[in-house]
C-alpha atoms as a PDB file:
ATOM      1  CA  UNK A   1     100.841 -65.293-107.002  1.00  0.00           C
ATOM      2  CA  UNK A   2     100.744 -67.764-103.873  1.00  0.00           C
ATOM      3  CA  UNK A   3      97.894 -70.135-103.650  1.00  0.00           C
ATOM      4  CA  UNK A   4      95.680 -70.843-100.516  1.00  0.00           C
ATOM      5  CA  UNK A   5      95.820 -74.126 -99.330  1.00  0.00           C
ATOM      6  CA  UNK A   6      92.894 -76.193-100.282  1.00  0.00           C
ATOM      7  CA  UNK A   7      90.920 -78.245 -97.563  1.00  0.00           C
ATOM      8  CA  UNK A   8      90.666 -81.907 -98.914  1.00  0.00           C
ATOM      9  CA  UNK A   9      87.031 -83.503 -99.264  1.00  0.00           C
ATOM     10  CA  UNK A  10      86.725 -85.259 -96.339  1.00  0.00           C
ATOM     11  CA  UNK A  11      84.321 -88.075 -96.653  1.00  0.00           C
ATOM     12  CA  UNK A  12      82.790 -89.791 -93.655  1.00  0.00           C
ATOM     13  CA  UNK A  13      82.778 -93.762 -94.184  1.00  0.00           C
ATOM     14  CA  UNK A  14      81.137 -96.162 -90.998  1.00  0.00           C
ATOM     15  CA  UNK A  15      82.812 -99.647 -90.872  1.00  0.00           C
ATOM     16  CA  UNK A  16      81.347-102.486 -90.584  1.00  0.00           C
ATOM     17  CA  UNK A  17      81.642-102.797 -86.726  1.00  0.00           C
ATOM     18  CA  UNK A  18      80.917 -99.640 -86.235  1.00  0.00           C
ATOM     19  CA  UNK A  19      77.941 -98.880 -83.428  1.00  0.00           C
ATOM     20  CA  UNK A  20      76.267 -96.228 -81.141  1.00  0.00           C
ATOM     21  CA  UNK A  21      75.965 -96.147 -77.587  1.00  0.00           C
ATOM     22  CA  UNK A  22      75.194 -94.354 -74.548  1.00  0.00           C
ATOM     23  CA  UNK A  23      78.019 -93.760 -71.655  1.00  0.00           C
ATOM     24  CA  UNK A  24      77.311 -92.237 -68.337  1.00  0.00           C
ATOM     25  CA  UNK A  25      80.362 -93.511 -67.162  1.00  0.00           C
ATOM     26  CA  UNK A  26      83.773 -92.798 -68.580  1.00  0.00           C
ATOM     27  CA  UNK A  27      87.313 -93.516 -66.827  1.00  0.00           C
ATOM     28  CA  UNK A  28      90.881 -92.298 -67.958  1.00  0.00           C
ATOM     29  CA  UNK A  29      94.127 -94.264 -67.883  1.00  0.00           C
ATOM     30  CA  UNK A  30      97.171 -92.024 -68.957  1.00  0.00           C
ATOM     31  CA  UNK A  31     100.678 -92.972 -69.805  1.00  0.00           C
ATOM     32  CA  UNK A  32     103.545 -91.599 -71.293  1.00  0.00           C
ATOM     33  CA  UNK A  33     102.660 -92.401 -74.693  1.00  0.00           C
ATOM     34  CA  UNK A  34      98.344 -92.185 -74.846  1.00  0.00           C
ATOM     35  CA  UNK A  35      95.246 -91.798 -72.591  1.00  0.00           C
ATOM     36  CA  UNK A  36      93.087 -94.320 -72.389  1.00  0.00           C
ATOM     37  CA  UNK A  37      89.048 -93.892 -72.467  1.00  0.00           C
ATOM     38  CA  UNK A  38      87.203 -96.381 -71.104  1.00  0.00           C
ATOM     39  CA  UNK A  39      83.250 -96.130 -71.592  1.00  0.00           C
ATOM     40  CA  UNK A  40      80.544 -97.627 -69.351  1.00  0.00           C
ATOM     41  CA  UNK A  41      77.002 -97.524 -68.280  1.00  0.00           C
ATOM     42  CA  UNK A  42      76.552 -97.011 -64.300  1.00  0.00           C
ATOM     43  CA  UNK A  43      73.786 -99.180 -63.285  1.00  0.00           C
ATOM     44  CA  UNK A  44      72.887 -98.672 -58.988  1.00  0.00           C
ATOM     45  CA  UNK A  45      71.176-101.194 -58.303  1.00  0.00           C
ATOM     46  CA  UNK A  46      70.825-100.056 -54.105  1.00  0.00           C
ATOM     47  CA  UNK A  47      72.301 -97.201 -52.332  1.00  0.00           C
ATOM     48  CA  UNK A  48      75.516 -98.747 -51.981  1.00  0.00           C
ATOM     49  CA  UNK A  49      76.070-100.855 -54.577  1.00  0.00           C
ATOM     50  CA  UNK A  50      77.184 -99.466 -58.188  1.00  0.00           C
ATOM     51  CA  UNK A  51      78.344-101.666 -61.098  1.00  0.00           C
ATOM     52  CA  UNK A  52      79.563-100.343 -64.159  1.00  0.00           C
ATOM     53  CA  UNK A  53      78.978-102.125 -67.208  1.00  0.00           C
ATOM     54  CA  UNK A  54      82.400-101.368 -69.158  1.00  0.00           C
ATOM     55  CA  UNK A  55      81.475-101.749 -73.154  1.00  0.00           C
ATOM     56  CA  UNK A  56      84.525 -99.880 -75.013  1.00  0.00           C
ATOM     57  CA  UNK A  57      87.649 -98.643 -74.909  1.00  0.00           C
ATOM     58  CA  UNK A  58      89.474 -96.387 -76.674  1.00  0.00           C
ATOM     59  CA  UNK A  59      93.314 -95.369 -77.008  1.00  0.00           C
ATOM     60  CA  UNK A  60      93.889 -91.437 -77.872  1.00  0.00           C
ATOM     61  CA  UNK A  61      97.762 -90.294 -78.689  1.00  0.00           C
ATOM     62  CA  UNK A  62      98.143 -86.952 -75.971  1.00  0.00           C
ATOM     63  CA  UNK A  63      97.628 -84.836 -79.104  1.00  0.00           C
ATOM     64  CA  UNK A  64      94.422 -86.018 -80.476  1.00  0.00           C
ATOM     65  CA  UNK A  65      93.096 -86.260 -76.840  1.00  0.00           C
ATOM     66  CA  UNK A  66      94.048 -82.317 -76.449  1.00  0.00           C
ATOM     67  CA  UNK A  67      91.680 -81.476 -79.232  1.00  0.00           C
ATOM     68  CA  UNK A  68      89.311 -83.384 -78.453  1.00  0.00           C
ATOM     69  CA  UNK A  69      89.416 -82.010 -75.074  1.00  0.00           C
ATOM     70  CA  UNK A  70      89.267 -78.513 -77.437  1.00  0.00           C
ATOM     71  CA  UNK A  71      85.982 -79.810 -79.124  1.00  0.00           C
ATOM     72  CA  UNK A  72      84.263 -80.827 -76.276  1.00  0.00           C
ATOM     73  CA  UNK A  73      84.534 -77.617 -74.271  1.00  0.00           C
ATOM     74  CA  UNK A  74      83.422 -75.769 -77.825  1.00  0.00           C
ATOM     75  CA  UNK A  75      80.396 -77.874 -77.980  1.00  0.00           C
ATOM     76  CA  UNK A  76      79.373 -77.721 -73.951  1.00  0.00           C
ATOM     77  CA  UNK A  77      79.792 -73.767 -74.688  1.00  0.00           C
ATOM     78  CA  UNK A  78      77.545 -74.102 -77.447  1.00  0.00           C
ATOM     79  CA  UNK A  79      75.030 -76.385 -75.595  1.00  0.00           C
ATOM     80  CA  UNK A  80      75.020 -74.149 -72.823  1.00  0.00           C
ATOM     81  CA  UNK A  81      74.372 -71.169 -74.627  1.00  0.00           C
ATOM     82  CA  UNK A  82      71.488 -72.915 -76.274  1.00  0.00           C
ATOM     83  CA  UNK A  83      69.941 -74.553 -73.865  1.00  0.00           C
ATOM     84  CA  UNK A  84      71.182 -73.337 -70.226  1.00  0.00           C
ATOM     85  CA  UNK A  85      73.678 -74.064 -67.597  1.00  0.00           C
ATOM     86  CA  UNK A  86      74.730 -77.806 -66.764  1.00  0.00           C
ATOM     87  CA  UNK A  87      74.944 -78.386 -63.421  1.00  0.00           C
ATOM     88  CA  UNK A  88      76.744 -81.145 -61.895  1.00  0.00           C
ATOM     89  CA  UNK A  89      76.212 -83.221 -58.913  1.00  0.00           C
ATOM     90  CA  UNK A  90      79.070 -82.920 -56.314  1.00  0.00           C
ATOM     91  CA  UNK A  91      80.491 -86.332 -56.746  1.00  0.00           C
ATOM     92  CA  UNK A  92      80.650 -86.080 -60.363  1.00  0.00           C
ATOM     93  CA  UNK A  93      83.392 -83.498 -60.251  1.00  0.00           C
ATOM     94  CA  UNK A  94      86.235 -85.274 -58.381  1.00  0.00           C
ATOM     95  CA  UNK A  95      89.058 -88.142 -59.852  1.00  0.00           C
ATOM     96  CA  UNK A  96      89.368 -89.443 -62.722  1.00  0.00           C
ATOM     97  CA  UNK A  97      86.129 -91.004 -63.725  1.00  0.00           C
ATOM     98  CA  UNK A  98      83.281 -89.530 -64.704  1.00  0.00           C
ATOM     99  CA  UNK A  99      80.115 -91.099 -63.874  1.00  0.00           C
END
């Protein structure tokens, strides 16, 4: 008789350094071998004039940056579903970053 696969325990464990913060800007570097995630808060401080405060960044290998990718869209479904449509402004839909 065959056996089902267990699931380990997983056990969540925060280092040390570890912190929260907010991003309402985040830019993408890709390469062959990762993508890069580079967080930020936008600050405007006059109609044209926008600096972004750049506070972490993060390497993903292509693989782990699919599923995420997979999570995300699961969890804006959910959201959605819950709470309504997210609309987004025009300029937020175009490049790269996403501010």
């Amino acid at each position: 008789m065959m056996h089902a696969m267990q699931q380990p325990k997983i056990t969540l464990v925060n280092s040390p350094e570890y912190r929260e913060h907010y991003s309402n800007s985040v830019q993408i570097r890709t390469s062959l071998w990762d993508l890069f995630l580079l967080f930020g808060t936008v600050n405007q401080t006059a109609p044209d004039s926008v600096t972004i405060h750049n506070f972490e960044g993060i390497y993903l290998s292509p693989q782990q940056a699919k599923m995420l990718s997979n999570v995300l869209l699961q969890n804006v479904q959910q959201y959605e579903a819950t709470f309504g449509e997210i609309k987004l402004e025009p300029q937020q839909t175009t490049g790269t970053a996403v501010q």
